[in-house]
C-alpha atoms as a PDB file:
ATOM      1  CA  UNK A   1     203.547  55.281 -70.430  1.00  0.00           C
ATOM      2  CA  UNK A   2     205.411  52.256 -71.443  1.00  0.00           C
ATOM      3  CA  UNK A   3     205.832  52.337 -75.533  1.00  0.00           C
ATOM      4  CA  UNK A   4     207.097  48.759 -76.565  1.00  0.00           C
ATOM      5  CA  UNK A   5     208.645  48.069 -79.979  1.00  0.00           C
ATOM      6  CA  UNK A   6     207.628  44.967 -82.155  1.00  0.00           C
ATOM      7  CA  UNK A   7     210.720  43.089 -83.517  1.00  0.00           C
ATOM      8  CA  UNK A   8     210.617  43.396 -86.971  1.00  0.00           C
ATOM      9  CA  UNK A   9     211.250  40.037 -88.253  1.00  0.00           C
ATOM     10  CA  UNK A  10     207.944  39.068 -85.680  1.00  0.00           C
ATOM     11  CA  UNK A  11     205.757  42.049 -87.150  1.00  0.00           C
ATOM     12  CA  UNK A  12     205.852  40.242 -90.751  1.00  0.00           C
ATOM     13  CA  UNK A  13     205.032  37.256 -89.260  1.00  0.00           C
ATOM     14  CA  UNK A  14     201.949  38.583 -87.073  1.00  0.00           C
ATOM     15  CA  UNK A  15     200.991  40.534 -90.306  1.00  0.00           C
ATOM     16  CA  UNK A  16     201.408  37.171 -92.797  1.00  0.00           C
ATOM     17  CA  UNK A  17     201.439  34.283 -90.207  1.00  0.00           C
ATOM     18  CA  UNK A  18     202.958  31.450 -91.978  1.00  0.00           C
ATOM     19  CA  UNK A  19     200.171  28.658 -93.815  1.00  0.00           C
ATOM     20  CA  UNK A  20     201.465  26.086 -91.220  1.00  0.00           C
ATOM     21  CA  UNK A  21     199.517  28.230 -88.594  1.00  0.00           C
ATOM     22  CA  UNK A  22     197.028  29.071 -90.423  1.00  0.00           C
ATOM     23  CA  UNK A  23     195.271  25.507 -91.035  1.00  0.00           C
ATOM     24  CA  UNK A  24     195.143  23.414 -87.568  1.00  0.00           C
ATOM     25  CA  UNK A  25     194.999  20.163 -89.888  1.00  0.00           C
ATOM     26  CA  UNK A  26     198.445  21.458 -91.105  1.00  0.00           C
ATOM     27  CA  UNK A  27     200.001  22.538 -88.215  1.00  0.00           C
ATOM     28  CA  UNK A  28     198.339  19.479 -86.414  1.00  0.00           C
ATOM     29  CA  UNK A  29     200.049  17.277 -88.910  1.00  0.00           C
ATOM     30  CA  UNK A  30     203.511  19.249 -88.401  1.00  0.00           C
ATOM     31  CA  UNK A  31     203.485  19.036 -84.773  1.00  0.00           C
ATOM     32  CA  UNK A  32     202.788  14.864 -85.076  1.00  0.00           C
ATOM     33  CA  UNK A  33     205.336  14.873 -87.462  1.00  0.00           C
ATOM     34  CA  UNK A  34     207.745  16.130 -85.005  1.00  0.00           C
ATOM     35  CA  UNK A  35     207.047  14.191 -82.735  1.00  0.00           C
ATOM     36  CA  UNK A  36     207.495  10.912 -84.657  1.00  0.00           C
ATOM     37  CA  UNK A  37     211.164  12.345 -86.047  1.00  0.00           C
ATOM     38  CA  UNK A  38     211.918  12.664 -81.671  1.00  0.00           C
ATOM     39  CA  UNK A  39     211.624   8.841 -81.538  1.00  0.00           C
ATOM     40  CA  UNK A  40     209.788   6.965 -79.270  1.00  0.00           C
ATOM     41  CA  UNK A  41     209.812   6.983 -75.584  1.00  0.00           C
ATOM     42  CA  UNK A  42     212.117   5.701 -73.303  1.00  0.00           C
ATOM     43  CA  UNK A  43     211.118   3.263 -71.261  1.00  0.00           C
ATOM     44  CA  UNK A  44     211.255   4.142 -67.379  1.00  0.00           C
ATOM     45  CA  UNK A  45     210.831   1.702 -64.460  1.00  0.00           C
ATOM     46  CA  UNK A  46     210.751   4.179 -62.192  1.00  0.00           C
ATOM     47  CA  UNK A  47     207.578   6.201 -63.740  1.00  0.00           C
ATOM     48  CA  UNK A  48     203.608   4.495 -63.742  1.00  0.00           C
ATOM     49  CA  UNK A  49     201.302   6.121 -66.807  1.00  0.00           C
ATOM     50  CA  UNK A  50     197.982   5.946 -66.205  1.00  0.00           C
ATOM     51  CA  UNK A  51     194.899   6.746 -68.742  1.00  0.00           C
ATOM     52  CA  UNK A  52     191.483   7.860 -67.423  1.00  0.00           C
ATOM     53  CA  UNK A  53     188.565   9.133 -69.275  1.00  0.00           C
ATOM     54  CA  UNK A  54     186.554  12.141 -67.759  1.00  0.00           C
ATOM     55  CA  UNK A  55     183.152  12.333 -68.361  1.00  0.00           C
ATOM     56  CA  UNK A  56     182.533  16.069 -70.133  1.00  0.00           C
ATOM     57  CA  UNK A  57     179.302  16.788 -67.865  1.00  0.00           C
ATOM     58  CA  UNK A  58     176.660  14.931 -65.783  1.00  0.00           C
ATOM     59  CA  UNK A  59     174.648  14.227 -68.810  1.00  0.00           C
ATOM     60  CA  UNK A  60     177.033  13.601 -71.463  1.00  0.00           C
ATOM     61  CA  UNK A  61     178.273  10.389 -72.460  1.00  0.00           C
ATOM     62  CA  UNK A  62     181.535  12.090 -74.500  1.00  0.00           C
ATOM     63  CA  UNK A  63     184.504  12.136 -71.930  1.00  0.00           C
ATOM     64  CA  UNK A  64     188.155  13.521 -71.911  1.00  0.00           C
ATOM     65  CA  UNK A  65     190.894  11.758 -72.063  1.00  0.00           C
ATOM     66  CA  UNK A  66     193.598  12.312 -69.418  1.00  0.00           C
ATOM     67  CA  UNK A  67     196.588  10.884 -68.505  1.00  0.00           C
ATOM     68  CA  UNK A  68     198.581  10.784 -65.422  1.00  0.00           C
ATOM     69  CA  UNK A  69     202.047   9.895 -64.842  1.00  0.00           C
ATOM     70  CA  UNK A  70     203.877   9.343 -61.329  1.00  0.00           C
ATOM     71  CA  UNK A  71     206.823   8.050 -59.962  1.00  0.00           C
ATOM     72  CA  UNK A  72     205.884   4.308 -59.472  1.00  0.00           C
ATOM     73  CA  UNK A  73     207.454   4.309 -55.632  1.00  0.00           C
ATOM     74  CA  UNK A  74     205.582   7.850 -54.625  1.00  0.00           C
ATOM     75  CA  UNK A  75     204.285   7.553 -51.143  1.00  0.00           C
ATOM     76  CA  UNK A  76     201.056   8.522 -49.754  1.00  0.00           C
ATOM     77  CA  UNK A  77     199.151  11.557 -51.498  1.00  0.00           C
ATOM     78  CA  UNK A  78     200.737  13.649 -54.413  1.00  0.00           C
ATOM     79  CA  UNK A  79     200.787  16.874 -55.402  1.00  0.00           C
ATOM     80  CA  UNK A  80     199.547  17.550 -58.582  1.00  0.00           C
ATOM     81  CA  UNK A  81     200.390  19.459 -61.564  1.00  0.00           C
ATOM     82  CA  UNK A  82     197.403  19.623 -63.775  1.00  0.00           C
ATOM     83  CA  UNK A  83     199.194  20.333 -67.267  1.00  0.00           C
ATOM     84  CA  UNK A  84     197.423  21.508 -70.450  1.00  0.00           C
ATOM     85  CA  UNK A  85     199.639  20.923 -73.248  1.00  0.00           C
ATOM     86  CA  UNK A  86     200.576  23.744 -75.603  1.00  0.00           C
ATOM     87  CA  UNK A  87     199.630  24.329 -79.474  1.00  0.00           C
ATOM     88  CA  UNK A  88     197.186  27.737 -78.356  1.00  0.00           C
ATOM     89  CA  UNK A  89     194.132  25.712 -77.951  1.00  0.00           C
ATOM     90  CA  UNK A  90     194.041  24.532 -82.004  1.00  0.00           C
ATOM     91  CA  UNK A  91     196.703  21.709 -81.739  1.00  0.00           C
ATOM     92  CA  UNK A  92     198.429  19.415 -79.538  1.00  0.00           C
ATOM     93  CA  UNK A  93     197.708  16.457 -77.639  1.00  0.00           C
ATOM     94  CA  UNK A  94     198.293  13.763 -74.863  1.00  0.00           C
ATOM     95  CA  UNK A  95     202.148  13.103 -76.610  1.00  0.00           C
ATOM     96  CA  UNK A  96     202.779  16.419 -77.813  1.00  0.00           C
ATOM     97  CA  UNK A  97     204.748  16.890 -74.542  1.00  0.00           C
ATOM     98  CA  UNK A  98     205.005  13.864 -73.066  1.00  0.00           C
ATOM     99  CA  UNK A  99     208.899  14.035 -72.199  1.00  0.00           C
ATOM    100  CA  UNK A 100     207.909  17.270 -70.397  1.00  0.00           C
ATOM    101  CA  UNK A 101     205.450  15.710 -68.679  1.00  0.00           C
ATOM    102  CA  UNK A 102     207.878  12.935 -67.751  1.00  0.00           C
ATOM    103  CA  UNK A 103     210.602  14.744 -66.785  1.00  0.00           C
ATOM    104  CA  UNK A 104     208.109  16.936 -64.346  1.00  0.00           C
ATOM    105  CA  UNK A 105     206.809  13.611 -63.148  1.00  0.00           C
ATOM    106  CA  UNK A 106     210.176  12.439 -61.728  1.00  0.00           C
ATOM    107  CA  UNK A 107     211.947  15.688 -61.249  1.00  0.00           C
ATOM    108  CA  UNK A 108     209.220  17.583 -59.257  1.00  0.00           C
ATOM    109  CA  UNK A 109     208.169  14.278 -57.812  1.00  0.00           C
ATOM    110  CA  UNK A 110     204.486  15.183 -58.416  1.00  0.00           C
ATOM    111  CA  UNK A 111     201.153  13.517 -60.363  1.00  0.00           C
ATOM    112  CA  UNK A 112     201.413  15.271 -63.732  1.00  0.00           C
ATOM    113  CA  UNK A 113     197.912  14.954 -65.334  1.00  0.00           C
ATOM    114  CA  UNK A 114     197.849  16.067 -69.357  1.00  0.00           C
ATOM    115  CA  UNK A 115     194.539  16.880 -70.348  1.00  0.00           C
ATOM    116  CA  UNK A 116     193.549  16.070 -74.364  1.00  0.00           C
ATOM    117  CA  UNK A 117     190.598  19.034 -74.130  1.00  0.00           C
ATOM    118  CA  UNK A 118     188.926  19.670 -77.418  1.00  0.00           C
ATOM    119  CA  UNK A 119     190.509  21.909 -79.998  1.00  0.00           C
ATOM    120  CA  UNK A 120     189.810  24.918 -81.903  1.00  0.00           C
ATOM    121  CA  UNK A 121     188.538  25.430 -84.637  1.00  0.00           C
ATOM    122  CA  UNK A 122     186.103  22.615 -84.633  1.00  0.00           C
ATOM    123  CA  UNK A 123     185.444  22.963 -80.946  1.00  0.00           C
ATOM    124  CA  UNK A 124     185.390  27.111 -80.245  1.00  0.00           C
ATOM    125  CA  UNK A 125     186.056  28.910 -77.074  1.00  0.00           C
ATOM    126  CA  UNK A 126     185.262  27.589 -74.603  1.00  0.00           C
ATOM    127  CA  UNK A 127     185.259  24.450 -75.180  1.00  0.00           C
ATOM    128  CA  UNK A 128     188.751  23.554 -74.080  1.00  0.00           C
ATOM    129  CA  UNK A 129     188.268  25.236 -71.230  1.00  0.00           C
ATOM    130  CA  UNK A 130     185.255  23.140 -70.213  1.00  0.00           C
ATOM    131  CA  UNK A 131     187.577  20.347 -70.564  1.00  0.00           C
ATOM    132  CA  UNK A 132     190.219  21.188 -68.064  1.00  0.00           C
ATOM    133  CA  UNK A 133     187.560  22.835 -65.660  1.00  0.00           C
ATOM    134  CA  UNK A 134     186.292  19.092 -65.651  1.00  0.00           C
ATOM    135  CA  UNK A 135     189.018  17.610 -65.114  1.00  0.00           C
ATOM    136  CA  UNK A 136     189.852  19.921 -62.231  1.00  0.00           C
ATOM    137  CA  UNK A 137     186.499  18.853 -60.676  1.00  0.00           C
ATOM    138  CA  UNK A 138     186.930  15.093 -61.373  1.00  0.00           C
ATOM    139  CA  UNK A 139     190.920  15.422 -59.416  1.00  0.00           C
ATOM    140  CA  UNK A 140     189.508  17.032 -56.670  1.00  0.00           C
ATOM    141  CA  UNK A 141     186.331  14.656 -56.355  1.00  0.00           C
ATOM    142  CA  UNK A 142     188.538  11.427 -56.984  1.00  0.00           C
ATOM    143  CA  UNK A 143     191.625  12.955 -55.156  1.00  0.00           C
ATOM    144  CA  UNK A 144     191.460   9.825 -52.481  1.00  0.00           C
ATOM    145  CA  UNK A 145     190.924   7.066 -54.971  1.00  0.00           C
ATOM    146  CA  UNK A 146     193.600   8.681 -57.320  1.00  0.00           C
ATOM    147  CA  UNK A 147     196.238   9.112 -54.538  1.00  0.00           C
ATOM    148  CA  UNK A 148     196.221  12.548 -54.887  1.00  0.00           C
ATOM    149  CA  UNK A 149     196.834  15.186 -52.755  1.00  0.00           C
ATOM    150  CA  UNK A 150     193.700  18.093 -53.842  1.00  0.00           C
ATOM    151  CA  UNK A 151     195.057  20.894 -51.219  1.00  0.00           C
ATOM    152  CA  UNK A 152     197.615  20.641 -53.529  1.00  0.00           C
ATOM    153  CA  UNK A 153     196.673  20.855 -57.369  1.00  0.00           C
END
């Protein structure tokens, strides 16, 4: 059997995580803050970004937001990339990692969909799960309309 050690510094931290992570208005605030100190972004001929809103269900009228971002000269169908921010499920959102997405976008010369699913701890498990499950669904069922290629997600 495999017996791992736990860095030291990292065991005080899992024991006393720090307040920032222990408050997702906090660390939600922090991670906008960020953002805003990165600048704004670059403008880029070369890239088209696209917002849709997903309905969550059949029956319900509250939808989430996606957006998609291509290379504005892509032919035919693309591949996909269907890319759920990080911030473990309690922060983040559509800009948290937009240059990411970006970059991906031109580089991997794929449709790069961000999904802004609900977060924790307002929304609980699984709730942000729903979300992206959705918004699987809604790519594959609006794959032709959206240009996208859903063999390939």
């Amino acid at each position: 059997m495999l017996s791992l050690s736990m860095d030291p510094e990292f065991a005080l931290l899992a024991k006393q995580p720090r307040p920032v992570l222990q408050d997702a208005t906090v660390a939600r605030e922090a991670v906008s803050a960020a953002r805003q100190e990165a600048g704004p972004r670059l403008p880029d001929l070369d890239l088209e970004i696209k917002d849709y809103n997903v309905p969550r269900s059949d029956t319900e009228k509250e939808r989430v937001s996606v957006r998609i971002y291509r290379r504005r000269n892509a032919m035919g169908a693309q591949p996909v990339l269907l890319y759920l921010h990080g911030g473990g499920f309690f922060c983040g959102d559509l800009l948290s990692e937009e240059s990411q997405c970006i970059h991906y976008a031109l580089k991997a010369e794929c449709a790069v969909v961000c999904v802004a699913y609900r977060l924790a701890p307002e929304k609980p498990f699984p709730a942000a799960l729903t979300d992206c499950y959705r918004v699987f669904e809604f790519l594959w069922s609006e794959s032709t309309t959206l240009n996208l290629d859903r063999d390939f997600i």
